[in-house]
Protein backbone atom coordinates (compact mmCIF):
# COMPACT_ATOMS: atom_id res chain seq x y z
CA UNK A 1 0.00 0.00 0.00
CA UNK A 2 1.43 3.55 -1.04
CA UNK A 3 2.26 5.71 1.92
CA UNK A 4 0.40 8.54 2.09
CA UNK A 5 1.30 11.71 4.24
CA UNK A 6 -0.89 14.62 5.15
CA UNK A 7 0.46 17.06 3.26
CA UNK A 8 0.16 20.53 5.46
CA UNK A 9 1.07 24.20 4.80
CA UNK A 10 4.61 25.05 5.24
CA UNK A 11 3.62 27.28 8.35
CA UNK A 12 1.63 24.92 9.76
CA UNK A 13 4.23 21.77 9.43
CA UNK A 14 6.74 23.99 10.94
CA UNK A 15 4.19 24.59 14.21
CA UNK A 16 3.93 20.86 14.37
CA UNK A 17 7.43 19.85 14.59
CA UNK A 18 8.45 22.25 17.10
CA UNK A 19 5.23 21.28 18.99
CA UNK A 20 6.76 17.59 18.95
CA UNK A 21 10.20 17.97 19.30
CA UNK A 22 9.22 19.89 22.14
CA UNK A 23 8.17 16.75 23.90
CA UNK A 24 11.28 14.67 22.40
CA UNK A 25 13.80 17.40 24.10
CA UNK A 26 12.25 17.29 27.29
CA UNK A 27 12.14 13.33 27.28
CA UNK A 28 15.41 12.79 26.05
CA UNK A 29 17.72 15.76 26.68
CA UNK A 30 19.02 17.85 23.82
CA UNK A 31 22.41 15.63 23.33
CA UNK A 32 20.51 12.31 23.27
CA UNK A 33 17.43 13.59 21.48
CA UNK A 34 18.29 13.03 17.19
CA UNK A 35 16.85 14.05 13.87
CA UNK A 36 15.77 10.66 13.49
CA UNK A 37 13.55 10.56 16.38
CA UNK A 38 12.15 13.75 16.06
CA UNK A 39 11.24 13.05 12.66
CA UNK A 40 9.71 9.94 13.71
CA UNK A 41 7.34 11.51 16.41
CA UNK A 42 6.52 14.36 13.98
CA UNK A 43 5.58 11.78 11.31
CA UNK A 44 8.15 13.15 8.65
CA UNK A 45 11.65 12.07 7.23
CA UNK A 46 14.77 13.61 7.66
CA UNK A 47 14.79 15.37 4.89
CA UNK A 48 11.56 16.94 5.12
CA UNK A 49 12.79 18.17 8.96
CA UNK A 50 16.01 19.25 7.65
CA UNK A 51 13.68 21.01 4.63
CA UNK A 52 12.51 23.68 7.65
CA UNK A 53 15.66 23.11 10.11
CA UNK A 54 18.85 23.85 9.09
CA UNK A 55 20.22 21.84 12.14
CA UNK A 56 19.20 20.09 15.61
CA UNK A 57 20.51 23.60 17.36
CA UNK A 58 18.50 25.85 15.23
CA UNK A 59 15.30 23.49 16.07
CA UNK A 60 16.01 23.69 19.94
CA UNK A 61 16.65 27.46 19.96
CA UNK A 62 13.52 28.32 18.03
CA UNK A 63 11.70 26.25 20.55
CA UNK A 64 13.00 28.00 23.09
CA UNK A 65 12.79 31.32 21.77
CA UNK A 66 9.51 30.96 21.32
CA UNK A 67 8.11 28.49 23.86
CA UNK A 68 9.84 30.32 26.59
CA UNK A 69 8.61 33.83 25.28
CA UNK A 70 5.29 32.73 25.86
CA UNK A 71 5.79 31.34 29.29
CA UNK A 72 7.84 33.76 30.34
CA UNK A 73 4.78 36.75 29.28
CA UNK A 74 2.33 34.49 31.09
CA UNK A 75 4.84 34.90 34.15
CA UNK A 76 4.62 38.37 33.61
CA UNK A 77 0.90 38.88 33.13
CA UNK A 78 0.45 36.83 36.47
CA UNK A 79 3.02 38.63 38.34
CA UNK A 80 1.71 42.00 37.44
CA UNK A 81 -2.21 41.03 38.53
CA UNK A 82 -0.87 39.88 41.63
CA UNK A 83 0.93 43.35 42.60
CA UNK A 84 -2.49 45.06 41.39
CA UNK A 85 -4.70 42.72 43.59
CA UNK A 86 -1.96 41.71 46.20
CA UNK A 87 0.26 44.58 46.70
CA UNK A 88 3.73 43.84 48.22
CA UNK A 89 2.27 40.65 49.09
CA UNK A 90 2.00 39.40 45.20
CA UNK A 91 5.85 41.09 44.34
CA UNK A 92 6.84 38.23 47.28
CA UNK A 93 5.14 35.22 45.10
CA UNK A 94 6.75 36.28 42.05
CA UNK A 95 9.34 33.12 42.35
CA UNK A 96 6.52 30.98 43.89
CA UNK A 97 4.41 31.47 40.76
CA UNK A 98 7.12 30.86 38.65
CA UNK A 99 7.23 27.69 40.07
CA UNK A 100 3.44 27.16 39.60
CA UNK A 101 4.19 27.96 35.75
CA UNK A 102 6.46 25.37 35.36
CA UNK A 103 4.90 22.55 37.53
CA UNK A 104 1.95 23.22 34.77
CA UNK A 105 4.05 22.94 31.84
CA UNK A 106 6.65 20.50 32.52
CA UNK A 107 7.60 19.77 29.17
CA UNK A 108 8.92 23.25 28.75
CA UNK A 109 10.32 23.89 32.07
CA UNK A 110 12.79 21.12 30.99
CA UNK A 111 13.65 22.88 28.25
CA UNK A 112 14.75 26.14 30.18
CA UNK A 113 16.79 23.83 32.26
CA UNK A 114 18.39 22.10 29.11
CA UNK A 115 19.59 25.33 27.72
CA UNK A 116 21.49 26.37 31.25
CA UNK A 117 23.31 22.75 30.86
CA UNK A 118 24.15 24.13 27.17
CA UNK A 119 26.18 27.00 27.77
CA UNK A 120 29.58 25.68 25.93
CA UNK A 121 28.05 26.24 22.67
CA UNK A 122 27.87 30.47 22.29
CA UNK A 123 24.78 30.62 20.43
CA UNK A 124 22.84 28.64 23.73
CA UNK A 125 24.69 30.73 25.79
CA UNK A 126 23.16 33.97 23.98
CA UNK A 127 20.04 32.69 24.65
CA UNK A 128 20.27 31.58 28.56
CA UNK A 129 21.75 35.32 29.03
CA UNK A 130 18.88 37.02 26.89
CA UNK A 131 16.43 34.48 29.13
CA UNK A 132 17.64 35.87 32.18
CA UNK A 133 18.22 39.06 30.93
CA UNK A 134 14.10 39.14 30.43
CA UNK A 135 13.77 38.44 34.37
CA UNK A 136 16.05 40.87 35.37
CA UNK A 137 14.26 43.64 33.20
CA UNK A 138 10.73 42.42 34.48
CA UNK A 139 11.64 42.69 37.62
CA UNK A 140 13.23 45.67 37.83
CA UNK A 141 10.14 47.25 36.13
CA UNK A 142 8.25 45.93 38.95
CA UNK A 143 9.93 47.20 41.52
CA UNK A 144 10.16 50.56 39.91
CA UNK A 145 5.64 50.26 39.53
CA UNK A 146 6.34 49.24 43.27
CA UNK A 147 8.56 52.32 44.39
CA UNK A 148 5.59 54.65 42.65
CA UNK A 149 3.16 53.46 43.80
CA UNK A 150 4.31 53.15 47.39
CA UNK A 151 3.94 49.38 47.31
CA UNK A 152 7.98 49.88 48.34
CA UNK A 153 9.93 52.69 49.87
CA UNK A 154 11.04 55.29 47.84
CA UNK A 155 14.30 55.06 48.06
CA UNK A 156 14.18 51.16 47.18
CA UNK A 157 17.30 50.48 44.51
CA UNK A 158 15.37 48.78 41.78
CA UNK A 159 18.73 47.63 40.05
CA UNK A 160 20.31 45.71 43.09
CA UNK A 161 16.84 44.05 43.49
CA UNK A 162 16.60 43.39 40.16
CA UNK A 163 19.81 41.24 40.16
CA UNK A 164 19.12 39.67 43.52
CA UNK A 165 15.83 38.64 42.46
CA UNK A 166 17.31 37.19 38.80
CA UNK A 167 20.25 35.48 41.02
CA UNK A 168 17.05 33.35 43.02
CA UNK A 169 15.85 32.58 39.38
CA UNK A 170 19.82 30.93 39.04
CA UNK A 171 19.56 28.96 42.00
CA UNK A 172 15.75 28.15 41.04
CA UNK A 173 17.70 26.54 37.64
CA UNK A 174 20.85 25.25 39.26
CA UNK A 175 18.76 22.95 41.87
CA UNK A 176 16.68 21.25 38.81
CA UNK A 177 19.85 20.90 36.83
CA UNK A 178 21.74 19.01 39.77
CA UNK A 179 18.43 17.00 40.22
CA UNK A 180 16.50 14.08 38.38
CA UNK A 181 13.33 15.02 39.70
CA UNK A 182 10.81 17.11 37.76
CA UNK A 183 10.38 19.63 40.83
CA UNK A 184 12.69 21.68 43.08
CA UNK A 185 12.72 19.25 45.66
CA UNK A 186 15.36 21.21 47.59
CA UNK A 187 13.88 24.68 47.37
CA UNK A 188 10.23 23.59 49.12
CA UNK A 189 7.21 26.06 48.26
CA UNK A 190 7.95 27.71 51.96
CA UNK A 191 11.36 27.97 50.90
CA UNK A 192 10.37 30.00 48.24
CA UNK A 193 7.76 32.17 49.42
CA UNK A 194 10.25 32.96 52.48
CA UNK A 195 13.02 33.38 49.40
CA UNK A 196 10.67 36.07 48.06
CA UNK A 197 10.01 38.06 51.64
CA UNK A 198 13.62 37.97 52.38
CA UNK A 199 13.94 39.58 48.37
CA UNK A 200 11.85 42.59 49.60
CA UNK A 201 12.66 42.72 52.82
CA UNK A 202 16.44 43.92 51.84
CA UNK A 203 15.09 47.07 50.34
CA UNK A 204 18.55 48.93 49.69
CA UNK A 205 17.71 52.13 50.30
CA UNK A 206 19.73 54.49 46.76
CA UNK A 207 22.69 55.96 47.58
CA UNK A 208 22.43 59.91 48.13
């Protein structure tokens, strides 16, 4: 019997495989995951992957790039509602709900980890850095919304917080990467909420 393939718009076959090959990075790791496998859970040959892929690498980063774009602006949107409902209360959860993000998704938070265990190869490293770049900016923009609206003192330094706050997100990636488990097992929820009050609580007043 002839094999018969559905045939799909270029746009849409390139959503589809880096919808799958999500799932085959995430189960196998980026240096055990191949072009053969991916094409096999995708339902295409080789050559048809390679057709919109240039490489493996240039699959995984546009994953990433876009995958973690849109979790990270869901981050963002949920952060941001919980400073407007919460106050200084929902700028302590920020790391918390990040958590809550990936627990819900945990396909793609083993993707963010992958890339941190990538960082040999520049072009992953350029892409961890912009990652946490993102979180750095975020935050500092909330913290800034925070000083103006009196959420924080005044004087707050939205730049040192901004990096402390980014260097939890760090630790938040180290402790998956040095663990098999799926979840944070030693950073507990507490651990995390406390993480956040202790964040805030520093509140380095600007120099004069």
């Amino acid at each position: 019997m002839k094999d018969v393939r559905l045939r799909l718009p270029a746009d849409e076959r390139r959503a589809s495989i880096l919808e799958q090959a999500k799932v085959v990075f995430a189960q196998l790791g980026y240096q055990q995951a191949g072009t053969r496998e991916i094409a096999a859970a995708c339902g295409i040959s080789e050559a048809t992957l390679y057709q919109h892929f240039r490489s493996k690498k240039q699959l995984f980063l546009e994953i990433f790039y876009s995958f973690g774009a849109q979790h990270h602006e869901r981050w963002k949107n949920l952060v941001s509602e919980q400073v407007q409902q919460q106050g200084r209360e929902g700028l302590e959860r920020a790391f918390i709900t990040y958590r809550i993000l990936c627990a819900a998704d945990p396909t793609l938070a083993q993707l963010l980890t992958q890339i941190f265990s990538e960082t040999n190869d520049p072009d992953m490293k350029v892409a961890a850095q912009k990652y946490l770049q993102s979180i750095r900016t975020f935050l500092y923009e909330l913290v800034e919304q925070a000083r103006a609206t009196s959420i924080l003192p005044s004087t707050t330094n939205g730049e040192i917080l901004a990096l402390q706050g980014t260097s939890i997100f760090v630790m938040m990636l180290v402790t998956r990467m040095v663990q098999s488990a799926s979840v944070e097992t030693l950073l507990t929820d507490t651990q995390l909420v406390q993480l956040g009050q202790s964040w805030l609580g520093s509140c380095i007043p600007i120099e004069p």
